[in-house]
Protein backbone atom coordinates (compact mmCIF):
# COMPACT_ATOMS: atom_id res chain seq x y z
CA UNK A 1 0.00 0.00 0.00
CA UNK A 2 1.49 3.72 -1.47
CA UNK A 3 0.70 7.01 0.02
CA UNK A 4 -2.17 9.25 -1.14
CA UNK A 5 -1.44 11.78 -3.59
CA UNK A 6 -2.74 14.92 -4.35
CA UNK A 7 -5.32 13.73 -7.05
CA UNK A 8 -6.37 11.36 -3.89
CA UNK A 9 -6.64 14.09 -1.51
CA UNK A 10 -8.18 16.45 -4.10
CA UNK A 11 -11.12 13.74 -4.25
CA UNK A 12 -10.94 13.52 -0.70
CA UNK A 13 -11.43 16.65 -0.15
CA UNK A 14 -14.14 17.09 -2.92
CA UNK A 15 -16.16 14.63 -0.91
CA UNK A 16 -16.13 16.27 2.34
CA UNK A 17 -19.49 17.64 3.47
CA UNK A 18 -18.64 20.33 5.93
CA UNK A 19 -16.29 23.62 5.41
CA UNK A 20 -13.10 24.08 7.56
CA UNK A 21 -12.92 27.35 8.54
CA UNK A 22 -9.59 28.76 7.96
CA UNK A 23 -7.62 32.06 9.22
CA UNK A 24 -5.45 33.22 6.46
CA UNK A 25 -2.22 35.12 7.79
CA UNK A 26 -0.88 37.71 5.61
CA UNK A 27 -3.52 37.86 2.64
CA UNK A 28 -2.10 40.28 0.70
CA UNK A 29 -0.44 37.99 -2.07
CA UNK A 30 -2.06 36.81 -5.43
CA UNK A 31 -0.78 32.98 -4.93
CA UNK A 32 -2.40 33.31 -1.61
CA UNK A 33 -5.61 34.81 -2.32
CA UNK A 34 -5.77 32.24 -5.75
CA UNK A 35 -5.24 29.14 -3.67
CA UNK A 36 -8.03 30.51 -1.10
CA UNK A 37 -10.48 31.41 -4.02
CA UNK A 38 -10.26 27.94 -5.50
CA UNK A 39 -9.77 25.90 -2.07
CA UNK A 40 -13.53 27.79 -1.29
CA UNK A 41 -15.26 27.55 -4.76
CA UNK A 42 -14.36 24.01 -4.58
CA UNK A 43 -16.78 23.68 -0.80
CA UNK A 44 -13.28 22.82 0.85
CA UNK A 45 -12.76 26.11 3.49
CA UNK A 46 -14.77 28.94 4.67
CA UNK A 47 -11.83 31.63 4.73
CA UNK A 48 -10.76 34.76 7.14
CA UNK A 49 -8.25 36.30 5.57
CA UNK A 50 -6.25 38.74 8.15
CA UNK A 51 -3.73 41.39 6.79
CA UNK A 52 -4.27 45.11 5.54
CA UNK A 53 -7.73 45.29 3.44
CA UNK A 54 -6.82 47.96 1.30
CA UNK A 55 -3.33 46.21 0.41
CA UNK A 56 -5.75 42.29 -0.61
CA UNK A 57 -8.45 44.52 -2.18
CA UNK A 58 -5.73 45.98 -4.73
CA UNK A 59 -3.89 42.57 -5.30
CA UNK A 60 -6.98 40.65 -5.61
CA UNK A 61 -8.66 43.40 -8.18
CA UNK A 62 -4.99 43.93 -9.89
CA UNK A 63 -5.15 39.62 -10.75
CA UNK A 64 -9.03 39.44 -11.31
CA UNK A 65 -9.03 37.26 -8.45
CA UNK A 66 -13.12 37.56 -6.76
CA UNK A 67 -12.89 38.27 -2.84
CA UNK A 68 -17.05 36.69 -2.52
CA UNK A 69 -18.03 35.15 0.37
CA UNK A 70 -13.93 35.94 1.76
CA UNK A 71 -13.76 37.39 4.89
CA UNK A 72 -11.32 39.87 5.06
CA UNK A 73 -10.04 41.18 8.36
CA UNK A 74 -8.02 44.57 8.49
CA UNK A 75 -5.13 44.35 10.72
CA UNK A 76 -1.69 45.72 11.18
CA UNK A 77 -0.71 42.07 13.51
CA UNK A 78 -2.23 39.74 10.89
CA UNK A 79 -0.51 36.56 13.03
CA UNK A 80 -1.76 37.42 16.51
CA UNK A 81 -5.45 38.34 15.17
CA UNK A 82 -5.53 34.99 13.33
CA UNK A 83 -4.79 33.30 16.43
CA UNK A 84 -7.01 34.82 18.51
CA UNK A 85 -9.49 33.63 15.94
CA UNK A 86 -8.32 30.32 16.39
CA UNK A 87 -8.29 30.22 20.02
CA UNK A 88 -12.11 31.52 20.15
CA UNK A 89 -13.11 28.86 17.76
CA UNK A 90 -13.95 30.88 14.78
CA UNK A 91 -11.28 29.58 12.80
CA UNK A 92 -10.02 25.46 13.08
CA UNK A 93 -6.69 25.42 10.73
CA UNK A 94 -4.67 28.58 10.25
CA UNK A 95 -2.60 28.92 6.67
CA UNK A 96 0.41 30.72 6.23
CA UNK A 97 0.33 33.45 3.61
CA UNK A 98 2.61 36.56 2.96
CA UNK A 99 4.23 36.48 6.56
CA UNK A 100 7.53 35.53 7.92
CA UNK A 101 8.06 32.44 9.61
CA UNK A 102 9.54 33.99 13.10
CA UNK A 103 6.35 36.57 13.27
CA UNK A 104 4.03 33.52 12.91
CA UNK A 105 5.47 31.55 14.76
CA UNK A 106 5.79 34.03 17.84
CA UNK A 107 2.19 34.23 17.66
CA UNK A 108 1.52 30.86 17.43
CA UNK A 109 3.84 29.95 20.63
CA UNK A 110 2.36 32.67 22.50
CA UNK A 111 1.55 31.35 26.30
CA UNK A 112 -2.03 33.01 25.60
CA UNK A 113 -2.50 31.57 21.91
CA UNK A 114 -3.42 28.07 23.81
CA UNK A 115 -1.79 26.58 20.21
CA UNK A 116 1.05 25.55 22.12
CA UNK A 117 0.96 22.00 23.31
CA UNK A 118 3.69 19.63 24.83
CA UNK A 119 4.25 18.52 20.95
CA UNK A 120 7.59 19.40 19.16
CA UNK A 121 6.30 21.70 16.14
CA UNK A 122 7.61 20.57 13.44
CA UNK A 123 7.06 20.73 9.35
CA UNK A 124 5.73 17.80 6.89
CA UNK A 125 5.98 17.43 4.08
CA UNK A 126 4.12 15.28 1.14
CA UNK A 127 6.32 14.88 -1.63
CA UNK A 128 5.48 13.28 -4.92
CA UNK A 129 7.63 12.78 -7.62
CA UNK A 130 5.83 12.19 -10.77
CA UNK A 131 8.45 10.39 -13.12
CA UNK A 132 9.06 7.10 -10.63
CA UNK A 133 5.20 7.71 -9.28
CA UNK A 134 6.58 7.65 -5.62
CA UNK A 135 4.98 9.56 -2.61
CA UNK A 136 7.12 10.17 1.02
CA UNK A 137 6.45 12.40 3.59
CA UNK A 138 9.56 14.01 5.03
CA UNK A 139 10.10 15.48 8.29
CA UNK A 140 11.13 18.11 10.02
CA UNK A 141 12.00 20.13 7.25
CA UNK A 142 11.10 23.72 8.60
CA UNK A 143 11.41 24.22 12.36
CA UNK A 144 13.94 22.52 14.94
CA UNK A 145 17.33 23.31 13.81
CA UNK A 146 19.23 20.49 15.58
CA UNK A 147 16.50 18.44 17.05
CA UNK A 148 17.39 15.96 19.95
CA UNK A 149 17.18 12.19 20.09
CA UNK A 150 13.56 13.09 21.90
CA UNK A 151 12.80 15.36 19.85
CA UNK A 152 13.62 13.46 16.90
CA UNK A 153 10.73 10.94 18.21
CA UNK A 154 8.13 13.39 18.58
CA UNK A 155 8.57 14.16 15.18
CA UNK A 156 8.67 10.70 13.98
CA UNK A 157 5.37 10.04 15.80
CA UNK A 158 3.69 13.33 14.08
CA UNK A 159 5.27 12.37 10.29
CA UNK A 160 4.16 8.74 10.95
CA UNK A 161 0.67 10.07 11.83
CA UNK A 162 0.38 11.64 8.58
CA UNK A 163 1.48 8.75 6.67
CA UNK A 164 -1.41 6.37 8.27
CA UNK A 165 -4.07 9.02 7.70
CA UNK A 166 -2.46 9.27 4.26
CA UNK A 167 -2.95 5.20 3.93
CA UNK A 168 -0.18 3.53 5.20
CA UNK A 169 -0.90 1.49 8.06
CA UNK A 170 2.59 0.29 8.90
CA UNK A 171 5.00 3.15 7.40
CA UNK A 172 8.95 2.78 6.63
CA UNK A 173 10.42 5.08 8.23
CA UNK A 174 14.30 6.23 7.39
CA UNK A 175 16.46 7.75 9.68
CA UNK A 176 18.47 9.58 7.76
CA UNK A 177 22.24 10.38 7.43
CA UNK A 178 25.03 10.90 5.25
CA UNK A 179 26.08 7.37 5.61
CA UNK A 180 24.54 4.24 6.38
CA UNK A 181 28.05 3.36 8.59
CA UNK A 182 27.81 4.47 12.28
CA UNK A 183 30.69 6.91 13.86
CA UNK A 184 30.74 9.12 16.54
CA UNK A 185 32.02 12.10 13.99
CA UNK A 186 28.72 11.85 12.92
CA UNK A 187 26.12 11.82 16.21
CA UNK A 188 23.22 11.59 14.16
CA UNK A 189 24.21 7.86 13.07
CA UNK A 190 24.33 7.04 16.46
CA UNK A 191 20.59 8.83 16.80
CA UNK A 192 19.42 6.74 13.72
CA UNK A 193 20.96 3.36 15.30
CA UNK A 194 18.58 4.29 18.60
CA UNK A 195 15.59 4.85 16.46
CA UNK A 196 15.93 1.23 14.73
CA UNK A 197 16.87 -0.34 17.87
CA UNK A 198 13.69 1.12 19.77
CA UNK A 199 11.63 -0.03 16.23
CA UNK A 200 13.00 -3.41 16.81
CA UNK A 201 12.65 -3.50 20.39
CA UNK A 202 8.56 -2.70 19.53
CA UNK A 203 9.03 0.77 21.28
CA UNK A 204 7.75 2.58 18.36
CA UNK A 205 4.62 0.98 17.55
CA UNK A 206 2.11 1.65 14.12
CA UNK A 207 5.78 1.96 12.22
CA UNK A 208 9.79 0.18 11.04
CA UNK A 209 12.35 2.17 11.20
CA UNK A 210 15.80 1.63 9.50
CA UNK A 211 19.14 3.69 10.05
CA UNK A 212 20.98 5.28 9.68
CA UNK A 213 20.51 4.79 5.57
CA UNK A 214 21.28 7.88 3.21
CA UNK A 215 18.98 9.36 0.95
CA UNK A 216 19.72 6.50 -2.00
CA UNK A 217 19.55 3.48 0.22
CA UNK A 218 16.51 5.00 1.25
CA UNK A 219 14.67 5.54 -2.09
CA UNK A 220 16.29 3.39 -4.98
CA UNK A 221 16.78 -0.20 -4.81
CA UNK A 222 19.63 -0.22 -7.00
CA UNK A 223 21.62 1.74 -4.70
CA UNK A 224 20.52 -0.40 -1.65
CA UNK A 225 21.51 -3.32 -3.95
CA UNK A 226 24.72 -1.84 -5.24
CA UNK A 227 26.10 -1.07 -1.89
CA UNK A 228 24.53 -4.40 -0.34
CA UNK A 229 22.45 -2.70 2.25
CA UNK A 230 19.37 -4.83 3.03
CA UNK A 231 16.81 -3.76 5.60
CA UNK A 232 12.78 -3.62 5.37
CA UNK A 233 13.12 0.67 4.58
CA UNK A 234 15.74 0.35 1.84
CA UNK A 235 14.28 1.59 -1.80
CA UNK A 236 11.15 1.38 -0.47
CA UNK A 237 10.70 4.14 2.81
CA UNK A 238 7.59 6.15 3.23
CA UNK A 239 8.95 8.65 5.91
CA UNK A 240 12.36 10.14 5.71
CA UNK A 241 13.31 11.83 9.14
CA UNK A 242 16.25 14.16 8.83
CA UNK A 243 18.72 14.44 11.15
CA UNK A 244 18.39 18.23 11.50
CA UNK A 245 16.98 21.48 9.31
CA UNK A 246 19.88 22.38 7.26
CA UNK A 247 19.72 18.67 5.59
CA UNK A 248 15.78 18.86 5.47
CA UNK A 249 15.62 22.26 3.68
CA UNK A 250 18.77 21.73 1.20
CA UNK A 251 16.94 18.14 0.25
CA UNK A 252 13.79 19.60 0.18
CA UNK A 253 14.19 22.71 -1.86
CA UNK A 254 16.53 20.97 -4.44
CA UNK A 255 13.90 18.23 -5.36
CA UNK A 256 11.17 20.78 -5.63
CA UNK A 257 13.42 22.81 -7.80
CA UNK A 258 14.69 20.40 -10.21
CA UNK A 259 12.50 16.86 -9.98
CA UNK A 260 8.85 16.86 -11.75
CA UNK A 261 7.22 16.92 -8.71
CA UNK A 262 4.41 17.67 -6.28
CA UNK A 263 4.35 18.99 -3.10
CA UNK A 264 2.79 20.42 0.16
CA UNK A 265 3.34 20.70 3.42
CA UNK A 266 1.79 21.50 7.05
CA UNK A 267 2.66 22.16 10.53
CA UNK A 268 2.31 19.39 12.96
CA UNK A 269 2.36 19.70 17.12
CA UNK A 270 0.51 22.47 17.59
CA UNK A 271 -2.96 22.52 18.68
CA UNK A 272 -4.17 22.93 15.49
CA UNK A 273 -2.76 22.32 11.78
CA UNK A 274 -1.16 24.87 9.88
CA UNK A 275 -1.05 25.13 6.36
CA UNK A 276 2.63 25.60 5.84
CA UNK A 277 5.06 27.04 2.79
CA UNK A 278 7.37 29.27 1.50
CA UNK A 279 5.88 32.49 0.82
CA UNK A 280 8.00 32.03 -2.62
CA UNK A 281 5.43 28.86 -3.21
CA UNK A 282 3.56 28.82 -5.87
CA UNK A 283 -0.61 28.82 -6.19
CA UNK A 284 -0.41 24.94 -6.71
CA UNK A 285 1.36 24.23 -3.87
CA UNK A 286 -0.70 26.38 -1.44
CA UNK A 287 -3.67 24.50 -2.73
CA UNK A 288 -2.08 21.46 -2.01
CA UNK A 289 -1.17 22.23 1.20
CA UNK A 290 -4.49 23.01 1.97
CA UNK A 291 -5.57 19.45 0.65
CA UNK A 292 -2.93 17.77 2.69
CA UNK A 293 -3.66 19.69 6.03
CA UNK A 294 -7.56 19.00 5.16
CA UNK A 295 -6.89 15.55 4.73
CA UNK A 296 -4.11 14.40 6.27
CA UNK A 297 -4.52 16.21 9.72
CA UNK A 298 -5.85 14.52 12.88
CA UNK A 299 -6.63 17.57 14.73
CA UNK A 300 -8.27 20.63 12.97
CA UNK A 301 -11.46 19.82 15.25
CA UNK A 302 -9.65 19.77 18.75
CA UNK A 303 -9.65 23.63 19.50
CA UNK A 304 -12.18 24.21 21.92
């Protein structure tokens, strides 16, 4: 069994009967305000989009782009204001428009947004590369710089989630590193050996996890069989868990730069998913972040 792709969660999302309603933060963008105008004519989100009216009402008329039955709030602190709609309920995802990653994330770990839980934050990712017709979700690939062995777990539990809502029951997870050979030089080998061993040791339950294994071993057979690396993950892992950010975001960026590919991604850990990209994104991938976080999300109900 493969991961859901987009066409899958499109459909999925198609089929839903209710709205999520959605706080927008930082509307003022035309790939922002095109993926909201489709994500609502399609019966997917009822959206609040925060930011400075005048500055959305000019984009949006500048790009054609209709702002019917959008709710658009005028604010100078588009991040806290979105919040605060979250925390009172009138909002149950939040989506990341033209805003900075610090400012939103200041608001979001705020000790009065109530979004902060005992969950390490951290980014996923669904990627799907078209040519081999291969889906993994990646993880972290946007928030903890050097994450810790326990941090590492907590975000192996949220990118695991994912994957089962996205339809693998069992997911192969690889613990990534340079090199599938263990040294101390390299302390996230060691890491990647703990994660197996807990796997094996039926620690980490709903998931296998193999490491360390490099990005090859981990998604072509040929280079598991080349370099004679066997293991349940090799050529064939769902998950790929990097061993910090500056790994995640190199790997990440270069496939969606230069494979024919598909992508989207979401925050996981807080209290409620956020739809999460680059503000350099384009309209397609906003709108498929907004399918994955629709779809593959666990918690967009569980704000009081």
């Amino acid at each position: 069994m493969s991961l859901a792709g987009f066409d899958q969660l499109y459909q999925q999302a198609d089929a839903r009967a209710e709205r999520v309603p959605v706080a927008v933060v930082g509307g003022a963008d035309r790939t922002v305000l095109e993926a909201v105008r489709l994500a609502a004519d399609r019966g997917w989100i009822t959206p609040l989009v925060f930011g400075r009216a005048a500055d959305i009402e000019r984009i949006a008329g500048n790009h054609g782009i209709a702002l019917d039955g959008l709710r658009i709030v005028d604010t100078l602190e588009p991040a806290a204001t979105a919040v605060a709609q979250v925390r009172s309920g009138q909002a149950g995802m939040l989506m990341k428009g033209q805003v900075s990653t610090p400012a939103l994330m200041r608001a979001v770990l705020d000790v009065d947004s109530r979004l902060r839980t005992s969950r390490v934050i951290c980014q996923v990712v669904l990627m799907e590369i078209l040519r081999d017709d291969r889906r993994f979700v990646l993880a972290d690939t946007g928030i903890c710089i050097q994450p810790s062995l326990e941090q590492k777990l907590d975000i192996l539990r949220s990118a695991v989630d994912v994957a089962q809502r996205l339809g693998v029951a069992q997911p192969r997870v690889a613990a990534l590193a340079a090199s599938e050979s263990v040294t101390e030089s390299m302390p996230e080998t060691l890491d990647a050996v703990e994660l197996q061993r807990r796997s094996q040791a039926c620690e980490l339950l709903g998931c296998t996890v193999q490491g360390p294994l490099s990005f090859d071993l981990a998604y072509a057979v040929d280079a598991a069989e080349k370099k004679q690396v066997a293991g349940p993950v090799t050529g064939a892992a769902d998950v790929l868990l990097f061993p910090n950010l500056v790994s995640a975001n190199l790997t990440v960026k270069a496939i969606m730069y230069t494979a024919d590919c598909r992508y989207g991604g979401m925050l996981c850990g807080a209290a409620c998913p956020v739809v999460f990209m680059s503000r350099a994104d384009s309209t397609a991938t906003r709108l498929n972040s907004l399918a994955l976080a629709i779809t593959g999300a666990s918690c967009w109900r569980s704000m009081p």
